[in-house]
Protein backbone atom coordinates (compact mmCIF):
# COMPACT_ATOMS: atom_id res chain seq x y z
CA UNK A 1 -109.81 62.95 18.91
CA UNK A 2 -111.53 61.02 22.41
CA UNK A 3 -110.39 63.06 25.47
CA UNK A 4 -108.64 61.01 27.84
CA UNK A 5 -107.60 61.11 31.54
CA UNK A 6 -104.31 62.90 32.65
CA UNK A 7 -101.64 59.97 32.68
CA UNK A 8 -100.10 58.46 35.67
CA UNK A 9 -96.82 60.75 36.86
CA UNK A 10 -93.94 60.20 35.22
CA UNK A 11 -90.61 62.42 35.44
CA UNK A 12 -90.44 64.18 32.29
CA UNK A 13 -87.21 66.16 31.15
CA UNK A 14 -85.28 67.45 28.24
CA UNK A 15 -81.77 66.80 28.22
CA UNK A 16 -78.98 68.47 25.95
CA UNK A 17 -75.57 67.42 26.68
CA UNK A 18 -72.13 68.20 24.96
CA UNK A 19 -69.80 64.95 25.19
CA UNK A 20 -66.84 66.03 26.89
CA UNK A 21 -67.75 69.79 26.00
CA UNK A 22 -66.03 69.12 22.44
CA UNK A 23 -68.35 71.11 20.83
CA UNK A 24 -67.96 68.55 17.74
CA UNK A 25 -70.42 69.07 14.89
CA UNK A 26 -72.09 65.65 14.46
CA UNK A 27 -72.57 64.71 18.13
CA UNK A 28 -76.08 62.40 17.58
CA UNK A 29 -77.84 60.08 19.65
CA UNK A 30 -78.93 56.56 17.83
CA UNK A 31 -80.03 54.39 20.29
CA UNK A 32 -81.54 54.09 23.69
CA UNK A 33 -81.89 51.18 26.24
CA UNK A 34 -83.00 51.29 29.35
CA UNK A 35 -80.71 50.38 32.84
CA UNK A 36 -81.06 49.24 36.02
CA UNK A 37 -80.46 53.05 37.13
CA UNK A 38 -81.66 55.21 34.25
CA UNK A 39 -80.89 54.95 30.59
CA UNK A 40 -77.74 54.13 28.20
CA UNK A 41 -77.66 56.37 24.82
CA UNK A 42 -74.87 55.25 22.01
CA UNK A 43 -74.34 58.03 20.18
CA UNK A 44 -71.67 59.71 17.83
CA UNK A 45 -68.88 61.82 19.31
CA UNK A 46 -65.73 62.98 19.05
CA UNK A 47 -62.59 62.70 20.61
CA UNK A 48 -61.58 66.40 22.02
CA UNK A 49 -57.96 66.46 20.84
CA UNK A 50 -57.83 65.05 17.01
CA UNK A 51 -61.34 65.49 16.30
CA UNK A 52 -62.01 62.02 14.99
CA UNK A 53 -65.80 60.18 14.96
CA UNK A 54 -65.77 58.25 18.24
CA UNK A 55 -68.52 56.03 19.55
CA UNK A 56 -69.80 57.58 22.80
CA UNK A 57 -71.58 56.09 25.19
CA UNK A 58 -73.72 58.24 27.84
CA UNK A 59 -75.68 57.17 31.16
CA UNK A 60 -78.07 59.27 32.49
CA UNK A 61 -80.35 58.86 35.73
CA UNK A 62 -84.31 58.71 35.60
CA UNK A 63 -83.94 62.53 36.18
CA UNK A 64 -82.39 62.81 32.82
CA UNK A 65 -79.03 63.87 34.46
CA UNK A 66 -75.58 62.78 32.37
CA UNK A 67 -73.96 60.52 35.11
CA UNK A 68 -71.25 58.93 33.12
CA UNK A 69 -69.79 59.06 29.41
CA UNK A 70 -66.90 56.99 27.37
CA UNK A 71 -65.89 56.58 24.48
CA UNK A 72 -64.30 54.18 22.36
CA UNK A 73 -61.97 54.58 19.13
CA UNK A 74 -59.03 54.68 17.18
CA UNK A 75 -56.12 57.32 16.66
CA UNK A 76 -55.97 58.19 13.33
CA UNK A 77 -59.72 56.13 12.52
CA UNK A 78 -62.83 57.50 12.66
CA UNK A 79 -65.65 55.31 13.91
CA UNK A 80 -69.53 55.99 13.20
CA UNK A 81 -72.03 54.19 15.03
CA UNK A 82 -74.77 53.58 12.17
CA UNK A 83 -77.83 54.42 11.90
CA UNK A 84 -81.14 55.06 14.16
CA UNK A 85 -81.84 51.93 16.63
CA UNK A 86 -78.79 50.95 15.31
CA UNK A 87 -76.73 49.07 18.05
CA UNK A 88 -78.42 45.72 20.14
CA UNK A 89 -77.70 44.86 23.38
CA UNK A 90 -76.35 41.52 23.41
CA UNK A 91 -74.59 39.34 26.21
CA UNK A 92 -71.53 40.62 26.14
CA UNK A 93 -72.43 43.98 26.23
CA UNK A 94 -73.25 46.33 22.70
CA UNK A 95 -73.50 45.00 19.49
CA UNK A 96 -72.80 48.18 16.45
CA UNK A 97 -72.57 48.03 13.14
CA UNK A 98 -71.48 50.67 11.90
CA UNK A 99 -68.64 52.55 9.60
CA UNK A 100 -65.21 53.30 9.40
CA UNK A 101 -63.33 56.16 7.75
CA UNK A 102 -59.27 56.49 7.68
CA UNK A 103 -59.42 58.91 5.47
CA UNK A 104 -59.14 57.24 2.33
CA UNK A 105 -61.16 54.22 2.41
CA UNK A 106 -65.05 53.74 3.94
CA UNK A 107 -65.86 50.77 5.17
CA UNK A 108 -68.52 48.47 6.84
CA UNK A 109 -67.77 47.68 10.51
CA UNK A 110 -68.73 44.77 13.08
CA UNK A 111 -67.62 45.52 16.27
CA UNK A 112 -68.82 43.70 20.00
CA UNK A 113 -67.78 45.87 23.24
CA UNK A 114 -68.48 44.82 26.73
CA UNK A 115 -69.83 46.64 29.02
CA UNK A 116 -67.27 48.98 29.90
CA UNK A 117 -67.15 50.05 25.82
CA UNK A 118 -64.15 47.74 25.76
CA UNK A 119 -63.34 46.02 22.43
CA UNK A 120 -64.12 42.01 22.15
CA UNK A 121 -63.58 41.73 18.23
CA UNK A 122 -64.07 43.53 15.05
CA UNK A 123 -64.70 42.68 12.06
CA UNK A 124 -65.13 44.07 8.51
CA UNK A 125 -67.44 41.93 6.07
CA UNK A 126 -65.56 43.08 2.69
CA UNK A 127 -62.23 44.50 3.90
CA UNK A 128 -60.12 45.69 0.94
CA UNK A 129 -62.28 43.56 -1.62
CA UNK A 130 -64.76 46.72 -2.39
CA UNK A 131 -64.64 50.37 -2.95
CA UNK A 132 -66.87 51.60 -0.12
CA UNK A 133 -69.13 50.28 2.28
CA UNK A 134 -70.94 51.44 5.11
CA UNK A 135 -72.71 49.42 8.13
CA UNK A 136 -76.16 50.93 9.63
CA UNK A 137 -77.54 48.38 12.26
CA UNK A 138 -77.37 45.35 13.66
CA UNK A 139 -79.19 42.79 15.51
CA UNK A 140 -78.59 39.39 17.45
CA UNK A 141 -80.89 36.36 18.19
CA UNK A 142 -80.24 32.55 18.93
CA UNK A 143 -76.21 33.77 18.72
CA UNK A 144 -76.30 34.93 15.77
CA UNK A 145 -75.88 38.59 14.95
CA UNK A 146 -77.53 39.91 11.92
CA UNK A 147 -75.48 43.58 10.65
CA UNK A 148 -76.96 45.42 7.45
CA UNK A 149 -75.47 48.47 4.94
CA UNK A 150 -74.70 49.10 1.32
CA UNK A 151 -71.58 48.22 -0.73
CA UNK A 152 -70.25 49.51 -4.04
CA UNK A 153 -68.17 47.25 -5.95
CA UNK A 154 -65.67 48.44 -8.87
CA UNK A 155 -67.90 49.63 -12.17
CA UNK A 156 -71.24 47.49 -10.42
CA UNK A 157 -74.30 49.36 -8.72
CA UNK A 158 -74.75 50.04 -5.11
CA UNK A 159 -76.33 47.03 -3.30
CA UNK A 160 -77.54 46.16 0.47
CA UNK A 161 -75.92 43.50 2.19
CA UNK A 162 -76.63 41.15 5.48
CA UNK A 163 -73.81 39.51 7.46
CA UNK A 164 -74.35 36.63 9.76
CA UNK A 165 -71.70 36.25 12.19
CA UNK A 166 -71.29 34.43 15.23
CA UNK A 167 -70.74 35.37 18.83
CA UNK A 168 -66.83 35.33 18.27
CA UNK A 169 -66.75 37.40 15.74
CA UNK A 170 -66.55 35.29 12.97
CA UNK A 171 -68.46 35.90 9.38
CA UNK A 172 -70.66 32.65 8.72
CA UNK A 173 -72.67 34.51 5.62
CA UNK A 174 -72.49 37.53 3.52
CA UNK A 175 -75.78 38.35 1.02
CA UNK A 176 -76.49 40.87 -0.81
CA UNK A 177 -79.37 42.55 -2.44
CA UNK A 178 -80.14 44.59 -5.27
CA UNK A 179 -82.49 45.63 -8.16
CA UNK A 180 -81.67 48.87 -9.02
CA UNK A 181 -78.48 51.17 -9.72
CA UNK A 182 -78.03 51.80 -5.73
CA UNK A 183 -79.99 49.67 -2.79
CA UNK A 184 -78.78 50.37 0.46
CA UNK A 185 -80.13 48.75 3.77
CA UNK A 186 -80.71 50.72 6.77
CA UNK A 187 -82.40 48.59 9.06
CA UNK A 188 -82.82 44.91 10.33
CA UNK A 189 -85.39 42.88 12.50
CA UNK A 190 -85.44 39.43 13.95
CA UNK A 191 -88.32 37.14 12.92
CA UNK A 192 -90.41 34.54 14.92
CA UNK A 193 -89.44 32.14 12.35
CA UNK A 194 -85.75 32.44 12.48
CA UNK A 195 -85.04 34.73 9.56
CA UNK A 196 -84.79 38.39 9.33
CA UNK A 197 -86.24 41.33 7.76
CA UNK A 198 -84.18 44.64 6.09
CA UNK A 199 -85.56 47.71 5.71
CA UNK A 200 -83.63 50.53 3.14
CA UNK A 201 -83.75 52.69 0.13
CA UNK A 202 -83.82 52.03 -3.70
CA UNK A 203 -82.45 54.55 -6.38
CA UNK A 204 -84.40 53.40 -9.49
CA UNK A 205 -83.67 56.26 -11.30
CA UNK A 206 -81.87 59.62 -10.51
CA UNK A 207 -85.45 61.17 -9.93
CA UNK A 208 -87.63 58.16 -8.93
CA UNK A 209 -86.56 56.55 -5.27
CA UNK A 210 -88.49 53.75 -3.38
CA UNK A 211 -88.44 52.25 -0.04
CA UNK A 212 -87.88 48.64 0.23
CA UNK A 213 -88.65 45.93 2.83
CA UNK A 214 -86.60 42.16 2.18
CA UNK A 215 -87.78 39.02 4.34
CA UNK A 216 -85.40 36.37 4.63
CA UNK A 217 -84.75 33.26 5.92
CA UNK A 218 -82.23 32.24 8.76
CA UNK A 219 -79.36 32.02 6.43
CA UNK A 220 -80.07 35.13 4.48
CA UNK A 221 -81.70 33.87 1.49
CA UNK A 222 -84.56 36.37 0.41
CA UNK A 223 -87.69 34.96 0.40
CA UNK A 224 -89.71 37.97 -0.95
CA UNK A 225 -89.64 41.23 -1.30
CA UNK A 226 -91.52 44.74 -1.17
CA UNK A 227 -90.94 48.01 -2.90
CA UNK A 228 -93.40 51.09 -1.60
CA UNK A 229 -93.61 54.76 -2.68
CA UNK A 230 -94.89 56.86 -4.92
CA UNK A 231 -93.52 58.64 -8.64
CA UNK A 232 -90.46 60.46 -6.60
CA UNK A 233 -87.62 60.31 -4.20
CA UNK A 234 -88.86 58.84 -1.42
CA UNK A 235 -86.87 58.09 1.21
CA UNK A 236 -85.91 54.73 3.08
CA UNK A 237 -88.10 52.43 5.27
CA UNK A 238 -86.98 51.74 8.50
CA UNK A 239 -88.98 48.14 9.72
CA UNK A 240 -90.06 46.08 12.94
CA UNK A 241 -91.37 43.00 13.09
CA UNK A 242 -94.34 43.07 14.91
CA UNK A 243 -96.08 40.15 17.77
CA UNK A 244 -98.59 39.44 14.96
CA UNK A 245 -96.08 38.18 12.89
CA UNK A 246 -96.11 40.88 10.35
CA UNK A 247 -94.38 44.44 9.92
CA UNK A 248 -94.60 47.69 10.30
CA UNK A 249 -92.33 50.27 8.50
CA UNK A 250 -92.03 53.97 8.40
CA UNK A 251 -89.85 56.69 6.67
CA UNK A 252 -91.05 59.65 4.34
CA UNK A 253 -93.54 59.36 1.18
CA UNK A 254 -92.41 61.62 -1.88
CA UNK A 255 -95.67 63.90 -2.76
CA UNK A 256 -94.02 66.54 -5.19
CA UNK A 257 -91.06 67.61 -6.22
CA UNK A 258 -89.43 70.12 -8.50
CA UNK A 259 -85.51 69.75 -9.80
CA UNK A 260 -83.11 69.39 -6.50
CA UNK A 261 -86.09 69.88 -3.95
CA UNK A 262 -88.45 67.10 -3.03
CA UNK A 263 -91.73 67.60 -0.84
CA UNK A 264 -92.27 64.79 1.89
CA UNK A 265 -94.81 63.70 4.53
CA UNK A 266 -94.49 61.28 6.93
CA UNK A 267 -94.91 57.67 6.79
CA UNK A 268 -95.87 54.76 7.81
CA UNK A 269 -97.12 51.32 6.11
CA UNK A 270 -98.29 47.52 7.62
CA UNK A 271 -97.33 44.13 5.70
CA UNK A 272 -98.67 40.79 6.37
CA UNK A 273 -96.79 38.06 7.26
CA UNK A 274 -96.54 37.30 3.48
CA UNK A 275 -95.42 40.80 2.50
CA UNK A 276 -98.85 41.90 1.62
CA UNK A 277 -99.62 45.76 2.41
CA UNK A 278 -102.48 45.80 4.45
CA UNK A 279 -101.72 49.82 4.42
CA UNK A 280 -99.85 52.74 4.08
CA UNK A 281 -100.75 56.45 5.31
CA UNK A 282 -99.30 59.85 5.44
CA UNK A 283 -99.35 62.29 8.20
CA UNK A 284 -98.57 65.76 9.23
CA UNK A 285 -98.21 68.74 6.19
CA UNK A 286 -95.38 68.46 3.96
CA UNK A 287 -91.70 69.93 4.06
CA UNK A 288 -88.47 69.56 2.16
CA UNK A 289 -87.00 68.05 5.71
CA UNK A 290 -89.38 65.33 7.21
CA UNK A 291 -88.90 61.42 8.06
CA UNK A 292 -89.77 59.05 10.47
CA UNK A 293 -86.20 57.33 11.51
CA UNK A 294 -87.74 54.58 13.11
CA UNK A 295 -90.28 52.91 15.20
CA UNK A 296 -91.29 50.76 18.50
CA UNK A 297 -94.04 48.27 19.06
CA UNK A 298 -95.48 49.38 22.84
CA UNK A 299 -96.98 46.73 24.82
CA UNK A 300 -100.62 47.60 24.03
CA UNK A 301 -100.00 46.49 19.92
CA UNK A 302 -99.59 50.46 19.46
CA UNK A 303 -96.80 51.73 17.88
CA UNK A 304 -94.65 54.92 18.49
CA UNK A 305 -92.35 56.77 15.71
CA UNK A 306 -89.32 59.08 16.42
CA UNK A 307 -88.02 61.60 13.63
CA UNK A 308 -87.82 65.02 12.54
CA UNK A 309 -90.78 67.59 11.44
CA UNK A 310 -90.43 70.62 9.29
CA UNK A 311 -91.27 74.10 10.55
CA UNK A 312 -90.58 77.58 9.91
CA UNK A 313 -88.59 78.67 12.53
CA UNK A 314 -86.48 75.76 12.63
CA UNK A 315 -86.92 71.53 12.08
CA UNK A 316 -88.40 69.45 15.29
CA UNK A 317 -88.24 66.61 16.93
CA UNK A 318 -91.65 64.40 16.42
CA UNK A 319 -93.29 61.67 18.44
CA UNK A 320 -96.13 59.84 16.16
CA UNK A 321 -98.15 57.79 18.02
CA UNK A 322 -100.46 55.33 16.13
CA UNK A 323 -103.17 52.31 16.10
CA UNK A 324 -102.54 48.95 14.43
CA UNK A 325 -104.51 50.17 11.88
CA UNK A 326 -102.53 53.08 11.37
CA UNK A 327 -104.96 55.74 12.69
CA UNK A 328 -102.81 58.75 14.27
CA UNK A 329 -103.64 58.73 18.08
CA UNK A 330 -101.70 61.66 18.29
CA UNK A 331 -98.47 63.34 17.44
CA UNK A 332 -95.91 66.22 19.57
CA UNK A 333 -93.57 67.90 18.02
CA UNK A 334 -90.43 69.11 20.62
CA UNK A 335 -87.38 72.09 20.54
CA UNK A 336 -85.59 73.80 22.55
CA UNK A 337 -86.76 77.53 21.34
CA UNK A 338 -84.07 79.57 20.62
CA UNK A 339 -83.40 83.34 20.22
CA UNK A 340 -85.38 84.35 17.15
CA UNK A 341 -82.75 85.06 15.10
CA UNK A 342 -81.30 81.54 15.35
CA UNK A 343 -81.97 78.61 13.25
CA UNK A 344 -82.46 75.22 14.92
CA UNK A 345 -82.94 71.62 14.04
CA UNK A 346 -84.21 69.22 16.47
CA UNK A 347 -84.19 65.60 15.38
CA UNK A 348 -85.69 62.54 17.65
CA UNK A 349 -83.66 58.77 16.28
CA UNK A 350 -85.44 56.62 18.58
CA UNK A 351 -87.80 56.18 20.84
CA UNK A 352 -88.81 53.19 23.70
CA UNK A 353 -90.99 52.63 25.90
CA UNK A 354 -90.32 52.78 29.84
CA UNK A 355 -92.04 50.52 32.55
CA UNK A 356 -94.19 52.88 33.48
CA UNK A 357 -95.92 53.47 30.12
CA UNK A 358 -93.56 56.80 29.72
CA UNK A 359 -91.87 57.03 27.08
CA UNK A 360 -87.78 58.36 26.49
CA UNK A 361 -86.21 59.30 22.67
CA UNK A 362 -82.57 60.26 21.77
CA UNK A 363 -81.61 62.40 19.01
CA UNK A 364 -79.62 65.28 18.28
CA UNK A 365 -80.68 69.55 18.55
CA UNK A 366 -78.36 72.48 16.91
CA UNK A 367 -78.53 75.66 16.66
CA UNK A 368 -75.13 75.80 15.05
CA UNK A 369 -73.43 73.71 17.30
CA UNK A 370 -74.85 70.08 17.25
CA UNK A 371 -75.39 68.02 20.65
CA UNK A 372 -76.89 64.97 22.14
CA UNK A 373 -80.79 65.04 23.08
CA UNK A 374 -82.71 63.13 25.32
CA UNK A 375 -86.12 63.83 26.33
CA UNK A 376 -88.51 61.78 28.67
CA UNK A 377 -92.87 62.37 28.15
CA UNK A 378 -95.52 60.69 29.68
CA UNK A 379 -97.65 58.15 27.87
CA UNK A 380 -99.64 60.59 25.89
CA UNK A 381 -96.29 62.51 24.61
CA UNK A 382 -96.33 65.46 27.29
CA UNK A 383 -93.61 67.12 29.09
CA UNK A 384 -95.82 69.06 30.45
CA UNK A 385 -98.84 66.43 32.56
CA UNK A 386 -102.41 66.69 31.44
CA UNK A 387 -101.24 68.82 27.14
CA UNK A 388 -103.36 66.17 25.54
CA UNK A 389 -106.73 67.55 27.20
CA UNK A 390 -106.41 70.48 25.27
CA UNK A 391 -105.41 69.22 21.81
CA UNK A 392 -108.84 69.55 20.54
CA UNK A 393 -107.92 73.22 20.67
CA UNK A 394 -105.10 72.58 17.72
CA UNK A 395 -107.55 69.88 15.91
CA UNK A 396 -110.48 72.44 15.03
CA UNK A 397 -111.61 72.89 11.43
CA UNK A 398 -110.50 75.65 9.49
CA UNK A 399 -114.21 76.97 10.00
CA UNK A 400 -113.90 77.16 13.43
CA UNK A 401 -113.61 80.49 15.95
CA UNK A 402 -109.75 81.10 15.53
CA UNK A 403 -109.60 82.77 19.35
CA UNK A 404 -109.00 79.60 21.31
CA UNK A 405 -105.57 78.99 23.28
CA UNK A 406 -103.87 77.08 25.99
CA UNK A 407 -100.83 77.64 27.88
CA UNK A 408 -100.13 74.91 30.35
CA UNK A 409 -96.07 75.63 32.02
CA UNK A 410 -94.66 72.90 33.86
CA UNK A 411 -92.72 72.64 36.52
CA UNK A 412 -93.18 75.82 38.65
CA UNK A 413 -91.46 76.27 41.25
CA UNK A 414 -88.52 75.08 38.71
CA UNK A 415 -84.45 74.51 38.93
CA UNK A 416 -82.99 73.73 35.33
CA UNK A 417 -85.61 73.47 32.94
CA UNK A 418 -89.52 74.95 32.46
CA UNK A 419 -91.67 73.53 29.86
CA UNK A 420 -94.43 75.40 28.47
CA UNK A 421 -97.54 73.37 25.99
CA UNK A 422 -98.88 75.46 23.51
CA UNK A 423 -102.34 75.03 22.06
CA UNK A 424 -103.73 77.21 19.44
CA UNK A 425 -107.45 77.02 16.85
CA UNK A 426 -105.07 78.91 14.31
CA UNK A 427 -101.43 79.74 13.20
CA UNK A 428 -99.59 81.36 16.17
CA UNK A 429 -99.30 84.94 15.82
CA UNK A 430 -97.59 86.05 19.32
CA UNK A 431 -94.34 84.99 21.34
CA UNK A 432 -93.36 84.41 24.52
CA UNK A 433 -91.37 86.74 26.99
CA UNK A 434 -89.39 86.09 29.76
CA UNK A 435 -89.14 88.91 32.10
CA UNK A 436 -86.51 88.92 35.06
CA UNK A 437 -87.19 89.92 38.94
CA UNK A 438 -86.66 93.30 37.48
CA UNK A 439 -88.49 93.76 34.72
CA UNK A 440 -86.08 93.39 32.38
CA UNK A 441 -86.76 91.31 28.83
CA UNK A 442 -84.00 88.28 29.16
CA UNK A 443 -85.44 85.85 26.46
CA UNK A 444 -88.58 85.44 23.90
CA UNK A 445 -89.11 82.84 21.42
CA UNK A 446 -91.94 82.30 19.17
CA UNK A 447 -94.26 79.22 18.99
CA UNK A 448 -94.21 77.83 14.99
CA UNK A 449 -96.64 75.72 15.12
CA UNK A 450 -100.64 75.13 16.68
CA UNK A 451 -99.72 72.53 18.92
CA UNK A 452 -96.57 72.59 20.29
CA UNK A 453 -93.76 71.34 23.27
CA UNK A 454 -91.59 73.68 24.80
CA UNK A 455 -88.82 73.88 26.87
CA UNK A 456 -86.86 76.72 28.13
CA UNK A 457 -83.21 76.42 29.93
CA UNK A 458 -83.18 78.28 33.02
CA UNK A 459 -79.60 77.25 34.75
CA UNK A 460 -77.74 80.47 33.50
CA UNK A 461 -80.45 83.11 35.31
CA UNK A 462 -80.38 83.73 39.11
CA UNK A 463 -82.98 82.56 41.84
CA UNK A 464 -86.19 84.98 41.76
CA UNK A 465 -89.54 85.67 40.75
CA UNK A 466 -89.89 85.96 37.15
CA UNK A 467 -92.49 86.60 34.57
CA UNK A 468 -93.67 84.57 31.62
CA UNK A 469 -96.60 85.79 28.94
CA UNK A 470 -97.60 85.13 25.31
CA UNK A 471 -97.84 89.07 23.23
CA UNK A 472 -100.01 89.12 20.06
CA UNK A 473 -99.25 92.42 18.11
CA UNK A 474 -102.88 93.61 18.15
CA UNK A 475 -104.31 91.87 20.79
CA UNK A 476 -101.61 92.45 22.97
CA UNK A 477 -100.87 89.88 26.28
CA UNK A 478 -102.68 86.91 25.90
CA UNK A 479 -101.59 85.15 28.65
CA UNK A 480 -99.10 85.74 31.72
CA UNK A 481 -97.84 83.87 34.53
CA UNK A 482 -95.24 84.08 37.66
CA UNK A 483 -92.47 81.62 37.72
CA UNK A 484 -90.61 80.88 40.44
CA UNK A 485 -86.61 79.97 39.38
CA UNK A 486 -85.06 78.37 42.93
């Protein structure tokens, strides 16, 4: 990897927030956009006294402090809000597609809310006509919103859909698609011709899954279409047009697997404007749990990835930066460490890019109870300013002097939150401690990985001079440091 210069400053955070302190199990953020003020997440939720799916919507300030959260729903009706980059800002406000769930029946949902998370309309493309169906993303251009999902019919396969519908709410076009015995859509893109593109999954057989990208016109018709991935289950493709006219999707390639468990890398492959793969390449090491839920075009024809990372001490959130020609520039993985003895996943939905070149994701962390997650990094992925000039550390050979690390923590003097980059030539043997004003042990976490983004909460301990180091068992300290906690 080139070294390059320490980015311009940008406010970096890590935010964890429980919507309305429900404490509800499958509290996720989907989708980020940024405000005049800060940032808008819509994100799943739940309503604190019947427990139903609600869709939530949360402000927070360039800090990365919650300001404001609502909610809509329905007594008695659970609402889901889709799927990663899911919802569109439109006009009138948001845009979902999404699902709906009385208990009894599943299906796909339309549904336009002003600004306020007020309901304009909603509308359901099938209604009673099908046995399920379920509503991922949608997307509006020229007045016309474009909303995507699967559908199961009585005794017929599953197959992905597009509905067209107008600005009122009315359904002008339903298509769907399908090759295989279950195709399900995921995601949707706007083209610069006036058609669309879908992204989703195909089950060929009960062993052998593909990814699938669909161009179509403006009225849905399918003009071609792609299949990518390998001799086993690999997962969906989530796709972007791109200013070049072509695409870029990303998701999680297949390379082994054995009965129920299935070994995956991440993903990420460029088409033509004709459909043509220009390429496809892997990245990272492989793990049962690993995906790339979507992807942004940044305004240097770069692209950045959000998803989830496997690791032994608990799944991550991942940032994959890379070039139009699919070269990794580089890639951060995120958690909140936790007590040792607790199991975490950390999962990153999306991902945009801010004015400044920064760049802010949404997704969900638990470590058994599940919340949303925001987290703000400078251009080059760092919550702490200046981690990539020491990533060369993680990026040496296996051949190479295995006594190299970095600690970089970030800030100090802090209030809320410290964040701590971790660089290391080989796997991490040590973890951190957190020693109090007097002396006593009040938290250590271990790093799982060579390269590596911290963060550690600091709003339940006192003001005071505290001390941080990194312990090896036979080396002993490795590193120590004073932080100050105002």
């Amino acid at each position: 990897m080139v070294l390059q210069g320490i980015s311009s400053p940008a406010q970096t955070f890590s935010t964890r927030n429980d919507f309305n302190n429900a404490q509800g199990p499958d509290e996720m953020g989907w989708t980020l956009v940024r405000s005049d003020s800060g940032y808008l997440v819509i994100q799943a939720c739940e309503d604190t006294m019947n427990l139903f799916l609600r869709v939530g919507l949360a402000h927070l300030s360039q800090n990365g402090t919650v300001s404001e959260i609502r909610s809509f729903g329905q007594d008695g009706l659970a609402l889901y809000v889709g799927w990663a980059n899911g919802t569109v800002r439109s006009p009138q406000g948001f845009t979902l597609c999404g699902s709906t769930d009385d208990g009894t029946d599943n299906r796909a949902i339309v549904w336009q809310l002003d600004e306020e998370l007020d309901s304009l309309w909603m509308l359901e493309p099938y209604e009673d006509t099908v046995d399920f169906s379920g509503g991922t993303m949608a997307r509006s251009k020229n007045g016309v919103i474009a909303a995507v999902g699967g559908v199961w019919h009585t005794g017929q396969s599953g197959r992905a859909f597009l509905a067209l519908v107008d600005p009122s709410g009315i359904l002008q076009n339903l298509t769907e698609y399908g090759t295989s015995m279950r195709d399900f859509a995921v995601s949707v893109d706007t083209c610069s011709d006036g058609g669309f593109v879908i992204g989703g999954d195909s089950w060929l057989t009960g062993t052998d899954h593909d990814g699938f990208i669909i161009k179509t016109d403006a009225a849905g018709f399918q003009e071609w279409r792609r299949d990518l991935g390998g001799p086993y289950r690999d997962s969906y493709l989530s796709v972007i047009s791109t200013s070049d006219g072509g695409y870029i999707a990303v998701g999680a390639y297949a390379t082994y697997q054995s009965g129920f468990s299935t070994y995956y890398r991440l993903y990420a492959a460029r088409l033509n404007a004709n459909g043509d793969l220009i390429w496809e390449k892997q990245y990272g090491q492989q793990g049962t749990v690993n995906e790339l839920s979507s992807v942004t075009e940044l305004h240097d024809g770069t692209f950045i990835a959000a998803g989830l990372y496997p690791s032994s001490g608990g799944d991550k959130g991942v940032l994959l930066k890379f070039a139009a020609n699919g070269d990794s520039l580089w890639m951060r993985t995120f958690r909140h460490p936790p007590l040792d003895s607790v199991f975490s996943v950390h999962w990153l939905r999306h991902v945009v890019e801010d004015t400044d070149g920064s760049l802010v994701a949404t997704g969900s962390c638990n470590d058994g109870q599940q919340d949303l997650w925001v987290i703000r990094v400078d251009s080059f992925g760092c919550l702490v300013p200046g981690c990539q000039l020491y990533d060369h550390i993680a990026e040496q050979p296996s051949t190479a002097s295995k006594s190299d690390l970095n600690f970089m923590l970030y800030p100090n003097p802090a209030t809320g939150h410290v964040y701590i980059s971790f660089r290391s030539a080989g796997p991490p043997k040590g973890e951190f401690r957190l020693y109090d004003p007097k002396g006593a042990l009040v938290r250590r976490f271990a790093p799982t990985s060579r390269s590596e983004e911290l963060e550690i909460a600091l709003t339940q301990y006192p003001s005071g001079s505290y001390l941080i180091c990194y312990v090896e068992s036979i080396q002993g300290v490795r590193w120590a440091q004073t932080l100050i906690k105002e």
